[in-house]
N, C-alpha and C. Protein backbone atom coordinates (compact mmCIF):
# COMPACT_ATOMS: atom_id res chain seq x y z
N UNK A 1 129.79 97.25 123.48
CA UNK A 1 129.75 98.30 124.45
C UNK A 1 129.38 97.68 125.80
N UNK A 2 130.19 98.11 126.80
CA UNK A 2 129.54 97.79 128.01
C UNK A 2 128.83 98.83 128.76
N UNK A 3 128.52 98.15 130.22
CA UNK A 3 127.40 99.04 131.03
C UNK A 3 128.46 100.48 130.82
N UNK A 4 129.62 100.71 131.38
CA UNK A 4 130.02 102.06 131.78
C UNK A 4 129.99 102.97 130.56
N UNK A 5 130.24 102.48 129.35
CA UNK A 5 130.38 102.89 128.13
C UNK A 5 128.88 103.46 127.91
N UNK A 6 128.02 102.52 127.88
CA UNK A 6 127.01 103.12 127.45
C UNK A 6 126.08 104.51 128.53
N UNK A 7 126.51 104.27 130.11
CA UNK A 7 126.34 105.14 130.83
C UNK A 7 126.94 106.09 130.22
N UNK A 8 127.98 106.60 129.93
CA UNK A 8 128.81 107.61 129.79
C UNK A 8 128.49 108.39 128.69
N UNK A 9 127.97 107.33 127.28
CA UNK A 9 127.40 107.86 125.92
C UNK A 9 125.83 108.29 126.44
N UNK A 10 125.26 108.02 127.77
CA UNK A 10 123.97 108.40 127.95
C UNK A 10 124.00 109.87 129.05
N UNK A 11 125.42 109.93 129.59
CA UNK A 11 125.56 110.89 130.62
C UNK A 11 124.54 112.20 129.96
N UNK A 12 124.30 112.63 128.83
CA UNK A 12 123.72 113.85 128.04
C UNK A 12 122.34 113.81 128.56
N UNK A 13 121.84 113.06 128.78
CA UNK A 13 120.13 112.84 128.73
C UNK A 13 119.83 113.55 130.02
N UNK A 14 118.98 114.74 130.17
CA UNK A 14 119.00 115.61 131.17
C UNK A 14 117.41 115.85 131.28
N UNK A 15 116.42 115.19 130.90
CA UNK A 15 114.93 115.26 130.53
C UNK A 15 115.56 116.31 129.61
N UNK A 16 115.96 116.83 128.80
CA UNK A 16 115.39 118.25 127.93
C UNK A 16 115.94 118.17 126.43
N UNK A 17 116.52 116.27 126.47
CA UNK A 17 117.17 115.90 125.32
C UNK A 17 116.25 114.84 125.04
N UNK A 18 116.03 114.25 123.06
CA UNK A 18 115.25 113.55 122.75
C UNK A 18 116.37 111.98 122.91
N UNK A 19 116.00 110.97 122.05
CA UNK A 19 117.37 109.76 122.29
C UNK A 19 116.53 108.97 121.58
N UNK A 20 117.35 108.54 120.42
CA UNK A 20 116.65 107.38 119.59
C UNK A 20 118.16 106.25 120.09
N UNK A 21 117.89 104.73 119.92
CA UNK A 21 118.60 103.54 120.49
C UNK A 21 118.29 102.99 119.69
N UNK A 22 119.26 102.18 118.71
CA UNK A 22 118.57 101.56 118.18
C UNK A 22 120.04 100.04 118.49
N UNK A 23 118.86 98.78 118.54
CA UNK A 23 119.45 97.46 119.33
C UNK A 23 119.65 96.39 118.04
N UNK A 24 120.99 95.42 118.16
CA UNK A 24 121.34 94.70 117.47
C UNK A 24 120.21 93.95 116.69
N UNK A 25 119.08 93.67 117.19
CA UNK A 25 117.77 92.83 117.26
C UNK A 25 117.14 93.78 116.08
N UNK A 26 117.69 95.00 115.43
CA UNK A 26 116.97 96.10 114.29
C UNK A 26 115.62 96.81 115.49
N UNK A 27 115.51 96.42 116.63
CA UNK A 27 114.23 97.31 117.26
C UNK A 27 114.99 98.30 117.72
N UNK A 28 114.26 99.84 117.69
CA UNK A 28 114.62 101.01 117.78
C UNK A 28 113.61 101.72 119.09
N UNK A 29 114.67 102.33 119.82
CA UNK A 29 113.61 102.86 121.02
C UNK A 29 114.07 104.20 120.78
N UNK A 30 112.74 104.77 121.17
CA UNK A 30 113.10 106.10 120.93
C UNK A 30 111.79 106.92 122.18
N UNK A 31 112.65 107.99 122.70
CA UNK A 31 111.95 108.87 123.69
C UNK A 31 112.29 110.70 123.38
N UNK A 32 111.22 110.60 123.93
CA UNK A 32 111.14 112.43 123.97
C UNK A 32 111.57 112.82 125.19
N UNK A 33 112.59 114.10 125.97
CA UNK A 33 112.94 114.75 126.98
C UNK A 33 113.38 113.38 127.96
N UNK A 34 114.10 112.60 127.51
CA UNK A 34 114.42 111.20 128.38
C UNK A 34 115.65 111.50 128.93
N UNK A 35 116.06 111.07 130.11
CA UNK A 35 116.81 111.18 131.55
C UNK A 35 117.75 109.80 131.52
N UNK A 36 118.75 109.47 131.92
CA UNK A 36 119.38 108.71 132.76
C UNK A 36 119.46 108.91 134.03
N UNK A 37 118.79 107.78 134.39
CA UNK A 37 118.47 107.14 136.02
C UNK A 37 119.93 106.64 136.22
N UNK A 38 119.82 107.57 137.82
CA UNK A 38 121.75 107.70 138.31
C UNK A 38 121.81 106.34 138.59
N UNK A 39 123.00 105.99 138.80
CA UNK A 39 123.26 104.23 138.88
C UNK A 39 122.70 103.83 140.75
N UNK A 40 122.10 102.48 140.15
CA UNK A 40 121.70 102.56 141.09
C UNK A 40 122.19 100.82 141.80
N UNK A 41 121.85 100.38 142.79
CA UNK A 41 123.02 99.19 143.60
C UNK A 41 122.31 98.20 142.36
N UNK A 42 121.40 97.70 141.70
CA UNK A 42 121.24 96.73 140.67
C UNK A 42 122.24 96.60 139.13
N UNK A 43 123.16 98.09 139.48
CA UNK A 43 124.22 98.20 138.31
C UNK A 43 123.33 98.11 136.64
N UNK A 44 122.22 98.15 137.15
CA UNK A 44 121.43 98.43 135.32
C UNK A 44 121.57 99.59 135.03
N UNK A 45 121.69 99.73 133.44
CA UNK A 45 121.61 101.18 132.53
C UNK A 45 120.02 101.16 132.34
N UNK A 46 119.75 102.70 132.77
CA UNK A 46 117.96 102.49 132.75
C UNK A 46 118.01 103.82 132.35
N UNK A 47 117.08 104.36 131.85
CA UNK A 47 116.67 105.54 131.04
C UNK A 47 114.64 105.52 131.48
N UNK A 48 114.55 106.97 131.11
CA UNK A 48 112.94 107.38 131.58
C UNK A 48 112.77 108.18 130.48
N UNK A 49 111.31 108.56 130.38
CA UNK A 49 110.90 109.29 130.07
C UNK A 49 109.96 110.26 131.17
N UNK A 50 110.22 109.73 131.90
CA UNK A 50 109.05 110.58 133.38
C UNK A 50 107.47 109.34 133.00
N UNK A 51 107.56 108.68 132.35
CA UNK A 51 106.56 107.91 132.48
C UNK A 51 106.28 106.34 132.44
N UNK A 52 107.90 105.94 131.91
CA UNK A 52 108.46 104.30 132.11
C UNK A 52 109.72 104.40 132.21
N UNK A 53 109.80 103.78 132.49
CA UNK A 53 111.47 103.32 132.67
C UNK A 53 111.76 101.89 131.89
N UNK A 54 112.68 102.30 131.48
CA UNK A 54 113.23 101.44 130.32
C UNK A 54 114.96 100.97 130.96
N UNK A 55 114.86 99.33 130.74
CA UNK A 55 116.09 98.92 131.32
C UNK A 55 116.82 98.36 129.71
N UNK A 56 118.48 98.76 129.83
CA UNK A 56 119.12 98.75 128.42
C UNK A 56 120.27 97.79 128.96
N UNK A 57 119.92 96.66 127.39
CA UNK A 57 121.08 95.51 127.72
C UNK A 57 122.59 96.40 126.98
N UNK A 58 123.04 96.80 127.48
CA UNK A 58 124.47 97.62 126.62
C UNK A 58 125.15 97.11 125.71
N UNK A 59 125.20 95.63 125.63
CA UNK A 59 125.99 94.79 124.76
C UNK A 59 125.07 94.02 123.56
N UNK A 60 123.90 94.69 123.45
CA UNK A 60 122.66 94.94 122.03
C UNK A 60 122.75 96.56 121.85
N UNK A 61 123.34 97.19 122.64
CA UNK A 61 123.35 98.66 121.35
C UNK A 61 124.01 98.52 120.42
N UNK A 62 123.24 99.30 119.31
CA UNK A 62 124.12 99.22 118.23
C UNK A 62 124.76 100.56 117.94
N UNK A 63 123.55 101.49 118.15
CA UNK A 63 123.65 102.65 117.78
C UNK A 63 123.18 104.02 118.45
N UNK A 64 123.32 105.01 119.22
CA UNK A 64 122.41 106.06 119.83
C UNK A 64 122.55 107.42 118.98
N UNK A 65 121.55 108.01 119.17
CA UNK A 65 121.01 109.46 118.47
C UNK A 65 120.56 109.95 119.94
N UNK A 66 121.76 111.44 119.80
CA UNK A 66 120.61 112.39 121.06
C UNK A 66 121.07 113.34 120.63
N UNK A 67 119.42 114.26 120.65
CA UNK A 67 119.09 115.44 119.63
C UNK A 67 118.15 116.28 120.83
């Protein structure tokens, strides 16, 4: 998967959706009411929870859940 791909599978995340990730490496991230952070000039896929921000290598996803 690349960056746009995985933007696009993250477009859903509106704070009011949960999102489990889970990365080639078997580690699993997972957030409650988590957002995609609009693209910004560093071209990273980044995701929040309103209390970190989390930067996502796109080409270690393996898998996403949003519930």
């Amino acid at each position: 998967m690349d960056s746009l791909q995985l933007r696009k599978a993250l477009s859903e995340l509106n704070g009011q959706r949960d999102v489990r990730i889970e990365f080639a490496t078997a580690h699993v991230l997972s957030m409650k009411r988590a957002f995609l952070i609009p693209q910004e000039s560093d071209g990273l896929v980044k995701v929040s929870d309103g209390l970190k921000i989390f930067v996502l290598d796109a080409e270690r996803v393996v898998w996403i859940e949003i519930g």
